[in-house]
Protein backbone atom coordinates (compact mmCIF):
# COMPACT_ATOMS: atom_id res chain seq x y z
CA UNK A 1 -305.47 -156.72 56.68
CA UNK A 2 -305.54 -160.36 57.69
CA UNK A 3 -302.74 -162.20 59.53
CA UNK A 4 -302.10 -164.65 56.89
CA UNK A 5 -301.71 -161.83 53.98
CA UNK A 6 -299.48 -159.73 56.51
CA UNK A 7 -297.34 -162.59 57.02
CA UNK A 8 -297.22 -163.34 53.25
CA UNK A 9 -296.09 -159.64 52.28
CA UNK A 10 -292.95 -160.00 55.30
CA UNK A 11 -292.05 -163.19 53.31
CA UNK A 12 -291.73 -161.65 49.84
CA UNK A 13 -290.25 -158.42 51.26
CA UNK A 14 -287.61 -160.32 53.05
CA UNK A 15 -286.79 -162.76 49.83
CA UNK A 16 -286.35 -159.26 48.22
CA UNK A 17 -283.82 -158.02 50.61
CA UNK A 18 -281.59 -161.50 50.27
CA UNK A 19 -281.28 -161.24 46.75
CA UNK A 20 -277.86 -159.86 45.44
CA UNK A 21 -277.69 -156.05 44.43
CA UNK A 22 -278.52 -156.15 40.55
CA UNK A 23 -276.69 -153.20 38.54
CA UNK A 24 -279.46 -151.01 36.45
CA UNK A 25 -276.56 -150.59 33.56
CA UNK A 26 -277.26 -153.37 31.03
CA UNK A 27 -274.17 -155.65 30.95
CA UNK A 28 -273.58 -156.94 27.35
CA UNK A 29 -273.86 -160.94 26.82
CA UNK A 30 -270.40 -160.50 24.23
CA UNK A 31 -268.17 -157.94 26.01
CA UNK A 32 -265.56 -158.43 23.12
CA UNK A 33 -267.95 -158.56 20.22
CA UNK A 34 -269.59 -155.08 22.12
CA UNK A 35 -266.33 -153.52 22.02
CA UNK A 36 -265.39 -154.46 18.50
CA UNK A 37 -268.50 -153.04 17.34
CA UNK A 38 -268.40 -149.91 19.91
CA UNK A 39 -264.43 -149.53 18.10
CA UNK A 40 -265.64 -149.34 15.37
CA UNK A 41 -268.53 -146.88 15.53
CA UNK A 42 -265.75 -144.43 17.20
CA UNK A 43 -263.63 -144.81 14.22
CA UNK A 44 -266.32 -143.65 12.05
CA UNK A 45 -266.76 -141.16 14.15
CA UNK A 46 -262.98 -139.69 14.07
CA UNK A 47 -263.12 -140.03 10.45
CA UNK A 48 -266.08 -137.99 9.89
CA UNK A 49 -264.62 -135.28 12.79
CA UNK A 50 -261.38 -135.12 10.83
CA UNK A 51 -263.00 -134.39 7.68
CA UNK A 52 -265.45 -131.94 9.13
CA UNK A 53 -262.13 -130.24 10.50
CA UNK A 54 -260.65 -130.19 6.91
CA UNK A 55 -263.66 -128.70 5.48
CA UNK A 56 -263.68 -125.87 7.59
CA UNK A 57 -260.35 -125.13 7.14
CA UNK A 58 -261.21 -125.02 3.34
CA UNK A 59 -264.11 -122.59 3.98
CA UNK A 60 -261.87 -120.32 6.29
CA UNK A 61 -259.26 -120.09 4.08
CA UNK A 62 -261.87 -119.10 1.28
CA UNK A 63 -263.21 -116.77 3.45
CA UNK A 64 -259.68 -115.65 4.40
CA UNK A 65 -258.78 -115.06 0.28
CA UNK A 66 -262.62 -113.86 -0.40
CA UNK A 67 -261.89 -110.83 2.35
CA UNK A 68 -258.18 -109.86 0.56
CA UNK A 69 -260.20 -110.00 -2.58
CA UNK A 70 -262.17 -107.06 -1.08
CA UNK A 71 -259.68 -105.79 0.50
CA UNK A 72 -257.55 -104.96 -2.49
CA UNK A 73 -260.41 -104.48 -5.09
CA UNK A 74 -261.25 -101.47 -2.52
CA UNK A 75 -257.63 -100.42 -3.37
CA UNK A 76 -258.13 -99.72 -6.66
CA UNK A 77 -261.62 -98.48 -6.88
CA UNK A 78 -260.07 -95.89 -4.49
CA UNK A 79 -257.04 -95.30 -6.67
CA UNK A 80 -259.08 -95.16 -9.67
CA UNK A 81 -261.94 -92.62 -8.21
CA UNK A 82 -258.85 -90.69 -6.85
CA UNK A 83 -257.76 -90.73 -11.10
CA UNK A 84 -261.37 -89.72 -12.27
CA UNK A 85 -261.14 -86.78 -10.11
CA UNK A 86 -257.85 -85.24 -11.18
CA UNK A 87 -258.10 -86.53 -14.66
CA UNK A 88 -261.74 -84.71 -14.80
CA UNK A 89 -260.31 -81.90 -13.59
CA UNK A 90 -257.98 -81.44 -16.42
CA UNK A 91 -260.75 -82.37 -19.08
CA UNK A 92 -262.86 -79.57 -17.19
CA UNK A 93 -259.79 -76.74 -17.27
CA UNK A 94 -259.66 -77.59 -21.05
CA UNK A 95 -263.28 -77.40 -21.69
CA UNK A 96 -263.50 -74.10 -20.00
CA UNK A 97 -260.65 -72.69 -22.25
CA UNK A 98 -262.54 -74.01 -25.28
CA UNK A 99 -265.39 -71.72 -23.84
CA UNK A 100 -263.50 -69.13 -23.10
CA UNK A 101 -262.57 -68.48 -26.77
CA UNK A 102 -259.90 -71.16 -28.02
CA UNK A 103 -260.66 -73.31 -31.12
CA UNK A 104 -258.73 -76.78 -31.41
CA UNK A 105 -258.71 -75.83 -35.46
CA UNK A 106 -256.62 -74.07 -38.08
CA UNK A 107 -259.02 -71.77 -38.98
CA UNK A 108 -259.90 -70.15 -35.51
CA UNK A 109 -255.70 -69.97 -35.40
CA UNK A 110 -255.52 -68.12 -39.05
CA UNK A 111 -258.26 -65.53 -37.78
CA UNK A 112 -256.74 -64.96 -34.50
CA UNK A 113 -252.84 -64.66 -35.84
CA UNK A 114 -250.99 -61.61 -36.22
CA UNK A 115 -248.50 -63.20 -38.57
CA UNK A 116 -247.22 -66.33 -39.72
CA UNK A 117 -244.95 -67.34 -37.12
CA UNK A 118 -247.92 -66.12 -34.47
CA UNK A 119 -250.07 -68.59 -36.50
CA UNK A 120 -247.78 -71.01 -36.46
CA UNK A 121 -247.40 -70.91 -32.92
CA UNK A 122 -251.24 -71.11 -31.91
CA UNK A 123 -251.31 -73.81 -34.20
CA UNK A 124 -248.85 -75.60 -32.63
CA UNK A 125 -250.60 -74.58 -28.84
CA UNK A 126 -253.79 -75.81 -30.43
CA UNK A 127 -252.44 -79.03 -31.44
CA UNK A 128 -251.37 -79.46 -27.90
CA UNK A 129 -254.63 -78.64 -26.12
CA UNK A 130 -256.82 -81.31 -28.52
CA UNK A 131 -254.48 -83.72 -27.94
CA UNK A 132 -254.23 -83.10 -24.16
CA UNK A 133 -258.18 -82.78 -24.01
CA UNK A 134 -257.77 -86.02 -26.33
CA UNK A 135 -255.56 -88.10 -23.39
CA UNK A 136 -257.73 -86.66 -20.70
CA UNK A 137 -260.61 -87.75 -21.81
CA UNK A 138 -259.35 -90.98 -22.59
CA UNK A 139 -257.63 -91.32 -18.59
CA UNK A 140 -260.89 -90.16 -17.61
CA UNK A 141 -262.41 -92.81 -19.72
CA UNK A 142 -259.99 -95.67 -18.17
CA UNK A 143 -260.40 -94.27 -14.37
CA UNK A 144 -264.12 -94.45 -14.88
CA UNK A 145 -263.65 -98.13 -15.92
CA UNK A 146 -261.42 -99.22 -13.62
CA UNK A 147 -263.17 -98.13 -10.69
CA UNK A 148 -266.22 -99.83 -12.35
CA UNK A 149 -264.43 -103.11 -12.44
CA UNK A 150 -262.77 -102.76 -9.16
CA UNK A 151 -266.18 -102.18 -7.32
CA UNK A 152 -267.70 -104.92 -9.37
CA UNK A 153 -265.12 -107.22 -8.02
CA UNK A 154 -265.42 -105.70 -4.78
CA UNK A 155 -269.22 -107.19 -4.70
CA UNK A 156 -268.52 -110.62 -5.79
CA UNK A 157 -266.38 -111.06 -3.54
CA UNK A 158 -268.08 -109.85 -0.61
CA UNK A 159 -270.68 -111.90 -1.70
CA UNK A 160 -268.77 -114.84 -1.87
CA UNK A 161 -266.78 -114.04 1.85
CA UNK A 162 -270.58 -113.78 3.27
CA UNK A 163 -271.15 -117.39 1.75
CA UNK A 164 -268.21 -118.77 3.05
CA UNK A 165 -268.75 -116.87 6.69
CA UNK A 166 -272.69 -119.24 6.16
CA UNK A 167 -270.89 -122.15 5.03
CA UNK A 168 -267.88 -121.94 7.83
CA UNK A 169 -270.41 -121.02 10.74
CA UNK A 170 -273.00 -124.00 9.95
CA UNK A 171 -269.32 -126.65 9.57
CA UNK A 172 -268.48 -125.40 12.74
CA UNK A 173 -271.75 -126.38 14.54
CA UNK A 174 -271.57 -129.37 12.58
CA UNK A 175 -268.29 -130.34 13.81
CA UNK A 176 -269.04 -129.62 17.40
CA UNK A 177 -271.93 -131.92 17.16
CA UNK A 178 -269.83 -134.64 16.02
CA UNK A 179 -267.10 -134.17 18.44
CA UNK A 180 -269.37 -134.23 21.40
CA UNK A 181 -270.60 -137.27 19.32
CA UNK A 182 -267.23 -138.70 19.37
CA UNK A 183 -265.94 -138.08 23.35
CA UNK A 184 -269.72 -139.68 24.06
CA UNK A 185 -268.80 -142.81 21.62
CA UNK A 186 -265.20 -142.56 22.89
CA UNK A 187 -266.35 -143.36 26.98
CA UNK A 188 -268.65 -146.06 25.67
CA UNK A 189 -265.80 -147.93 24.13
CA UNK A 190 -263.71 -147.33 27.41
CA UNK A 191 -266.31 -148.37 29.27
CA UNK A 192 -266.52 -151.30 26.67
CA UNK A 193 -263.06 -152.69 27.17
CA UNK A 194 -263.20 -152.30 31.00
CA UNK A 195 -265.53 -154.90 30.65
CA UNK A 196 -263.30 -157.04 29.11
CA UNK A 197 -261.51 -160.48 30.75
CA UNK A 198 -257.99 -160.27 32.06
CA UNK A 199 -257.11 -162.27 29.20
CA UNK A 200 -258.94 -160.34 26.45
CA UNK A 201 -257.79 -157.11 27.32
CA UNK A 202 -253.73 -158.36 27.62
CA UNK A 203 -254.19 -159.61 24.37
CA UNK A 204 -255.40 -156.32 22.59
CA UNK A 205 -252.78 -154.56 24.53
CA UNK A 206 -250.14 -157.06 23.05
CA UNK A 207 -247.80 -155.02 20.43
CA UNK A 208 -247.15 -157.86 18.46
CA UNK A 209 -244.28 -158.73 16.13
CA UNK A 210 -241.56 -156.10 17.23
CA UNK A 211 -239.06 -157.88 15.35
CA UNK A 212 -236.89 -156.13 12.48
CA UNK A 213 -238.86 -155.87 9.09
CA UNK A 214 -236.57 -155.18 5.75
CA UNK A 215 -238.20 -153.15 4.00
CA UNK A 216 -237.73 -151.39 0.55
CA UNK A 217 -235.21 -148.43 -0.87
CA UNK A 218 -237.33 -145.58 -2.17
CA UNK A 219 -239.97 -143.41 -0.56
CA UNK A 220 -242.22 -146.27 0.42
CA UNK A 221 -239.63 -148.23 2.46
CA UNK A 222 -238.86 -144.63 4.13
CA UNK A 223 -242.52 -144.41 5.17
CA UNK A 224 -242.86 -148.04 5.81
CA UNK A 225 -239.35 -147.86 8.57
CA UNK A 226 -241.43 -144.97 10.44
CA UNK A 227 -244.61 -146.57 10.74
CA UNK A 228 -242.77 -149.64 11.61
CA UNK A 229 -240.72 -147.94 14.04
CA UNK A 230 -243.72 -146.42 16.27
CA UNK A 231 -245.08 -150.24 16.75
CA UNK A 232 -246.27 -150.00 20.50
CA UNK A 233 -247.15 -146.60 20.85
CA UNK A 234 -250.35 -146.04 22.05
CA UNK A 235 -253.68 -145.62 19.68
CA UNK A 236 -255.31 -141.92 20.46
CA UNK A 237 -258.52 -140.85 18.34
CA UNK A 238 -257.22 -137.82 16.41
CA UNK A 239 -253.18 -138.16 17.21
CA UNK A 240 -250.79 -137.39 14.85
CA UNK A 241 -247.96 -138.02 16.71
CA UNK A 242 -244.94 -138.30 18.27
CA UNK A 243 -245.76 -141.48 20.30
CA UNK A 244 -249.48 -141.36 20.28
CA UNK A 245 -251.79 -142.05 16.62
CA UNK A 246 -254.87 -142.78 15.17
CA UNK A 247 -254.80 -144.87 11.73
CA UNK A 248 -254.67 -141.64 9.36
CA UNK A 249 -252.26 -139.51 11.39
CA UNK A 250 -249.92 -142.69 11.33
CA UNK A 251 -249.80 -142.86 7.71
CA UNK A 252 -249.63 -139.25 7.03
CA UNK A 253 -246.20 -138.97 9.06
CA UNK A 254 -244.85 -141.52 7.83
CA UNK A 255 -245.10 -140.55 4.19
CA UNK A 256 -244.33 -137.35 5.49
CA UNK A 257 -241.09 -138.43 6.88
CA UNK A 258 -240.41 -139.59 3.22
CA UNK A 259 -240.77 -136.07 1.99
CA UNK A 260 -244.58 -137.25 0.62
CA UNK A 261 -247.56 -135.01 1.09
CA UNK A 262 -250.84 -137.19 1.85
CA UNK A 263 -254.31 -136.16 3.17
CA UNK A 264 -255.04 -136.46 7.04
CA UNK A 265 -257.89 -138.33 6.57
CA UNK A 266 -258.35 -142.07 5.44
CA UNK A 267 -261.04 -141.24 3.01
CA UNK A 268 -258.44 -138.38 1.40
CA UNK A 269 -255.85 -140.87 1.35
CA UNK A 270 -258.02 -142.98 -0.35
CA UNK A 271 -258.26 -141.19 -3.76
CA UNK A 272 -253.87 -140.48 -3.99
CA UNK A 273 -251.48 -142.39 -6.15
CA UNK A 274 -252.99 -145.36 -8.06
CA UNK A 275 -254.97 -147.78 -7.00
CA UNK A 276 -253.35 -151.91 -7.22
CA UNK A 277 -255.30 -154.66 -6.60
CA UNK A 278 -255.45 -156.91 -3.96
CA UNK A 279 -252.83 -159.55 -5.32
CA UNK A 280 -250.26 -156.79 -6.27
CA UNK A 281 -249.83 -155.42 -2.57
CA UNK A 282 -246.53 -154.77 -2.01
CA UNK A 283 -244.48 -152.69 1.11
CA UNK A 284 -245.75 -148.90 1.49
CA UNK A 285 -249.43 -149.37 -0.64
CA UNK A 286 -251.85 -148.05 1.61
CA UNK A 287 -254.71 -150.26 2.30
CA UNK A 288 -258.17 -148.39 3.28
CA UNK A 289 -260.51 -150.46 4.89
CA UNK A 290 -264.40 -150.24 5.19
CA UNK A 291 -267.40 -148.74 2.42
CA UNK A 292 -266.88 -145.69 4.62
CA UNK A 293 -263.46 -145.51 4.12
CA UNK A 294 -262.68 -144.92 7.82
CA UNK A 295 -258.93 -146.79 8.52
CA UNK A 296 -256.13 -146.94 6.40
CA UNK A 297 -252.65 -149.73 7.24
CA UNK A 298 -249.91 -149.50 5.03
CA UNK A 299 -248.76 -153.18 4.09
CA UNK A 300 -245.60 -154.38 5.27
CA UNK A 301 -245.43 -157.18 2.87
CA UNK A 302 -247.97 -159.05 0.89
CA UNK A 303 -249.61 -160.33 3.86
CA UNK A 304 -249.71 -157.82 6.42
CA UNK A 305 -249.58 -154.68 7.52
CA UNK A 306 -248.80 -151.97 9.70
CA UNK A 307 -251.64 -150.42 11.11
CA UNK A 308 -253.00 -147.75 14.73
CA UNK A 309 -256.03 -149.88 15.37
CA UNK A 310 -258.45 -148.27 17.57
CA UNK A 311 -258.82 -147.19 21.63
CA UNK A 312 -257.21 -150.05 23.64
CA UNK A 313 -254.83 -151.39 20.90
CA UNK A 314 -250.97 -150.12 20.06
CA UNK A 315 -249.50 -149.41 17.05
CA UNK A 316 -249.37 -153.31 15.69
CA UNK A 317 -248.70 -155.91 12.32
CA UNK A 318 -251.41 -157.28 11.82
CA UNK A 319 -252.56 -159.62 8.69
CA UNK A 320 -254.15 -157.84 5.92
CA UNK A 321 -257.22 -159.46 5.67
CA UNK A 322 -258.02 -159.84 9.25
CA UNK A 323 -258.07 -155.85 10.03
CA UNK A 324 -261.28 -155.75 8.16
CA UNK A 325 -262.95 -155.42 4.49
CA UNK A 326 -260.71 -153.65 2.55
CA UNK A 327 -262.58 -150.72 -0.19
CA UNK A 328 -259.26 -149.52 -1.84
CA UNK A 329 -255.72 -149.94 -2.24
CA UNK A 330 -253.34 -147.08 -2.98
CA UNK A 331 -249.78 -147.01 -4.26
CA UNK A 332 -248.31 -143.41 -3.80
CA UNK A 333 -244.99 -144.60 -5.51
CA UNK A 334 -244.61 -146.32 -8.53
């Protein structure tokens, strides 16, 4: 190699070494608008985790019902096999006797009699014997059914147990897959808001209006004065409480607290009560947000609401419109 390329390489290698130490992770041009978009992607994520988890409840407890199904139709086929037997037994012990020389009819009890009241007593005794072989048969009959039935039963619902076990095993591996989906999505938007200025971050962390809110007598102003109450307490994807929530589990308490039963999910509290239009919000309606139905508020007032907003955020008022496009509105009273 010649001097002058030598001393050319030692020149680039050594502008190399005085340049700064470049990170390999991409840094995003918008930290904020990253996060809000990272946020939001999580949220989307819980949702679709906490429905998974309430469908595989529902398969499990079909399973659960589709094995005492079995369980009990076994029962009876054994109860009613247990009947054939004994009830054939009898048909058999009166078959036999018919065999053996007794005739279920007046005449064979007129031949056989050595005087009236004899033949008036095998009549009688023959009388008896038809109609026990008459009620055997017809126990035996009945057993033979019911044990039919029971085992039919007994199949159909084994049947269905084995399509719920199908059903419940592939939920479960597709929950897993989301949740691992979720913790992954869950670190990016931590990640996301350590980015974040000072400034930024202080202001997302910023409870907001703590101030006391009148609200309503009835059920709604009882779930309204619970949601209200847990302003500040810290957002947590799949919370439910006591001082840490995600958007569903906030709602659900709270009308819970007013003796209301509501879904878990955003997208099940999406389809109870009635639905009100925009204009006719009033305290307690239950605003879901999103075309995939993935956060819920419930409206203070006409103009805002209460809401758990998302991983870096407290429980917070926030204006109606600004928490995002709104798919439904629910009123669960009145």
């Amino acid at each position: 190699m010649s001097r002058k390329l030598t001393r050319g390489v030692v020149v680039v290698v050594l502008l190399f070494s005085a340049m700064p130490a470049v990170s390999l992770a991409a840094q995003p041009a918008d930290p904020a608008r990253a996060y809000a978009e990272l946020t939001a992607q999580a949220t989307k994520l819980n949702e679709e985790v906490l429905r998974a988890q309430e469908d595989l409840v529902q398969r499990r407890a079909e399973l659960e019902r589709a094995n005492v199904t079995v369980g009990a139709a076994q029962q009876i086929e054994r109860q009613a096999k247990a009947d054939e037997f004994e009830f054939r037994g009898q048909v058999d012990l009166i078959t036999q006797a018919s065999f053996e020389g007794a005739r279920f009819n007046q005449l064979s009890a007129l031949l056989v009699a050595d005087s009236q009241q004899d033949f008036l007593i095998r009549l009688e005794m023959m009388r008896m014997l038809a109609a026990d072989r008459a009620e055997s048969l017809a126990r035996l009959s009945g057993a033979v059914e019911k044990a039919r039935q029971a085992h039919q039963v007994a199949e159909t619902a084994r049947a269905r147990a084995a399509e719920a076990t199908t059903a419940a095993e592939k939920l479960k591996a597709d929950l897993d897959g989301r949740n691992q989906a979720l913790q992954a999505q869950i670190a990016d938007v931590r990640t996301a808001l350590a980015r974040l200025p000072a400034p930024v971050v202080t202001k997302l962390r910023d409870p907001g209006d703590r101030s006391p809110v009148s609200v309503p007598a009835g059920t709604a102003g009882l779930a309204l004065a619970f949601a209200l109450a847990h302003r500040g307490d810290e957002y947590k994807y799949g919370a439910t409480g006591p001082d840490q929530w995600d958007c569903a589990g906030l709602t659900m308490k709270a009308y819970a607290a007013a003796g209301v039963t509501i879904p878990r999910t955003s997208g099940g509290q999406a389809g109870v009560g009635r639905a009100v239009s925009r204009g006719e919000v009033r305290a307690g309606d239950l605003i879901i947000y999103y075309s995939s139905r993935s956060h819920v508020a419930m409206a203070v007032d006409n103009a805002r609401a209460v809401h758990a907003s998302t991983e870096g955020q407290p429980v917070k008022i926030a204006p109606i419109d600004a928490i995002g496009p709104i798919a439904v509105i629910r009123r669960i009273e009145g």
